[in-house]
C-alpha atoms as a PDB file:
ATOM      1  CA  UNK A   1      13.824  -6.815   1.422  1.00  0.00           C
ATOM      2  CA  UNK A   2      14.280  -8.815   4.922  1.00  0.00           C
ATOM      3  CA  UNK A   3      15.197 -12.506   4.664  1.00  0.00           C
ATOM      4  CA  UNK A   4      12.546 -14.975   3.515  1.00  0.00           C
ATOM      5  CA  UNK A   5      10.082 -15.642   6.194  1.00  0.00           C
ATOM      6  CA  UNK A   6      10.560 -12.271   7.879  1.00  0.00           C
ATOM      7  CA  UNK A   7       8.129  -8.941   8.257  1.00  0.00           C
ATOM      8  CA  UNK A   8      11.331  -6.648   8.994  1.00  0.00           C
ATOM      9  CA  UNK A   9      14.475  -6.851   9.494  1.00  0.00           C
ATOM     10  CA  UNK A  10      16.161  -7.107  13.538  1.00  0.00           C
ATOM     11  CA  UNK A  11      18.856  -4.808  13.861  1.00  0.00           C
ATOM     12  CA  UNK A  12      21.158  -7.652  15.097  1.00  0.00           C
ATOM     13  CA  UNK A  13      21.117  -8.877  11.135  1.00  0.00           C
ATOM     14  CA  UNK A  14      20.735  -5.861   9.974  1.00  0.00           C
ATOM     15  CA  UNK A  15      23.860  -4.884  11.310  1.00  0.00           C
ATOM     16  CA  UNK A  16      25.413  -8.355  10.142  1.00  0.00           C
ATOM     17  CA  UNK A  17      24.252  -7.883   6.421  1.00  0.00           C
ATOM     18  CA  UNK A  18      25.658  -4.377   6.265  1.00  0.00           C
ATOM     19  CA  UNK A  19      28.876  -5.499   7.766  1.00  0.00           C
ATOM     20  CA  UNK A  20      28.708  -2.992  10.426  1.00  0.00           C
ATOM     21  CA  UNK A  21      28.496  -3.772  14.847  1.00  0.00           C
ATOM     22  CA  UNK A  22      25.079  -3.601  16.567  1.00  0.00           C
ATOM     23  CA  UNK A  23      26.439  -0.602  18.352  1.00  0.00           C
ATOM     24  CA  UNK A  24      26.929   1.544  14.624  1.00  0.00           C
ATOM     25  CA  UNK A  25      23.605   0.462  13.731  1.00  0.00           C
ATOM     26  CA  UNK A  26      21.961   1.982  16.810  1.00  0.00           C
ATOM     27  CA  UNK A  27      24.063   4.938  16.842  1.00  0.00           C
ATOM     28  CA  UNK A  28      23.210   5.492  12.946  1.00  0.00           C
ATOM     29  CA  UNK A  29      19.337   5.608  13.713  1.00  0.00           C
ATOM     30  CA  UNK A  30      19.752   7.558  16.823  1.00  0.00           C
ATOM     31  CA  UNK A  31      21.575  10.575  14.629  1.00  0.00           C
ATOM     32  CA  UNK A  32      18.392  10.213  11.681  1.00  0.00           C
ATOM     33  CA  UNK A  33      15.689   9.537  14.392  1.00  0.00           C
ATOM     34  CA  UNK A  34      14.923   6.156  12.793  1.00  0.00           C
ATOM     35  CA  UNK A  35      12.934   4.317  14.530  1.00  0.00           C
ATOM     36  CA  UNK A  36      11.984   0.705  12.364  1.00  0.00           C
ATOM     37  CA  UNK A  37      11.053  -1.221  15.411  1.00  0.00           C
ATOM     38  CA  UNK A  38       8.073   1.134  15.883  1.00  0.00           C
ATOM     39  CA  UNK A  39       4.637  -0.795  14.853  1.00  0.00           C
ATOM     40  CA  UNK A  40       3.172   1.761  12.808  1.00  0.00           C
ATOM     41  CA  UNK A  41       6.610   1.143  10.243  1.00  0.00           C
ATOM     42  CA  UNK A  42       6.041  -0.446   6.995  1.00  0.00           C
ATOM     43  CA  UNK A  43       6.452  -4.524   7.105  1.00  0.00           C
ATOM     44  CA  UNK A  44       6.720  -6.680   4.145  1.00  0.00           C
ATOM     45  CA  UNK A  45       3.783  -9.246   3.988  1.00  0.00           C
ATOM     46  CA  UNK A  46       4.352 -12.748   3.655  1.00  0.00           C
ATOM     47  CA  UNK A  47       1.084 -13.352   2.337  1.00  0.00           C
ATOM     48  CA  UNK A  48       0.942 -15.120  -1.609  1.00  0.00           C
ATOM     49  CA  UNK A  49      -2.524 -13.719  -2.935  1.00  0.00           C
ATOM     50  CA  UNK A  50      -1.013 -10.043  -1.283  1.00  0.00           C
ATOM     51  CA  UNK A  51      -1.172  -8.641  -4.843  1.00  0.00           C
ATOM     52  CA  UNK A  52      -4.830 -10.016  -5.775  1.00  0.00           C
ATOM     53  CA  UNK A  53      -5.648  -8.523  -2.332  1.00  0.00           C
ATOM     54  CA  UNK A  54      -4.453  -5.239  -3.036  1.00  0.00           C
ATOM     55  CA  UNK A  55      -5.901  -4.929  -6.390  1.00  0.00           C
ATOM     56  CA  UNK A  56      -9.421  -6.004  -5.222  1.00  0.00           C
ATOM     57  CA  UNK A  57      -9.461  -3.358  -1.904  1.00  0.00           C
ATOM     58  CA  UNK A  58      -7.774  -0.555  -4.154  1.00  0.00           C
ATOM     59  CA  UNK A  59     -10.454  -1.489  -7.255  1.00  0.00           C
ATOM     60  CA  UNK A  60     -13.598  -0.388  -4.331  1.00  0.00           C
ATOM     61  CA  UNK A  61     -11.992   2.567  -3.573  1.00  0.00           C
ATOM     62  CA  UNK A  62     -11.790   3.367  -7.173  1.00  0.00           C
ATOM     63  CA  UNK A  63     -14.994   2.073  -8.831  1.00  0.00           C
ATOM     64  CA  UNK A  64     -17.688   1.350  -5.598  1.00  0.00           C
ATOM     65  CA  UNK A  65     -20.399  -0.432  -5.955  1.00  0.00           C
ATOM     66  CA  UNK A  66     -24.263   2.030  -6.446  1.00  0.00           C
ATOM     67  CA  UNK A  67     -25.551   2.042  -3.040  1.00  0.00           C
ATOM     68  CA  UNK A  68     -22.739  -0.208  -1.448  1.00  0.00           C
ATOM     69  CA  UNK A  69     -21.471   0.983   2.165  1.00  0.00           C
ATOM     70  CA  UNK A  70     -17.659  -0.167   1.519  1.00  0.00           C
ATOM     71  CA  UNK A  71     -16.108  -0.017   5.460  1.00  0.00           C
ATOM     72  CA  UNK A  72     -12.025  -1.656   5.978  1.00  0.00           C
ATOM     73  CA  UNK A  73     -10.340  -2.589   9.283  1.00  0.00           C
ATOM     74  CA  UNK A  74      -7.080  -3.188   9.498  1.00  0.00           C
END
């Protein structure tokens, strides 16, 4: 999990917490085509009611409401 406060984790500490250089890092993603600073990657939320949120959006798509037009934007 990326430091507290943070989405995802910068390469820069990435590379610091796993005691390797920037340049090892890179070269590591590069030879898995990894590419975590891409937007549609997963991020950690920082949001506190994230679980109640989940439950509640997950509990329409299991159980709708009769006659209910459920629509979601992200």
């Amino acid at each position: 999990m990326p430091p507290e406060g943070m989405t995802h984790w910068s390469a820069r500490r990435l590379a610091e917490q796993a005691w390797v250089s920037h340049s090892t890092l890179h070269r590591m993603w590069q030879a898995y085509d990894l590419k975590p600073h891409r937007t549609e990657t997963f991020k950690f939320s920082q949001d506190p009611q994230l679980k109640e949120k989940v439950v509640g959006i997950v509990g329409l798509h299991l159980n709708p409401p009769e006659q209910v037009l459920v629509l979601e934007v992200d």
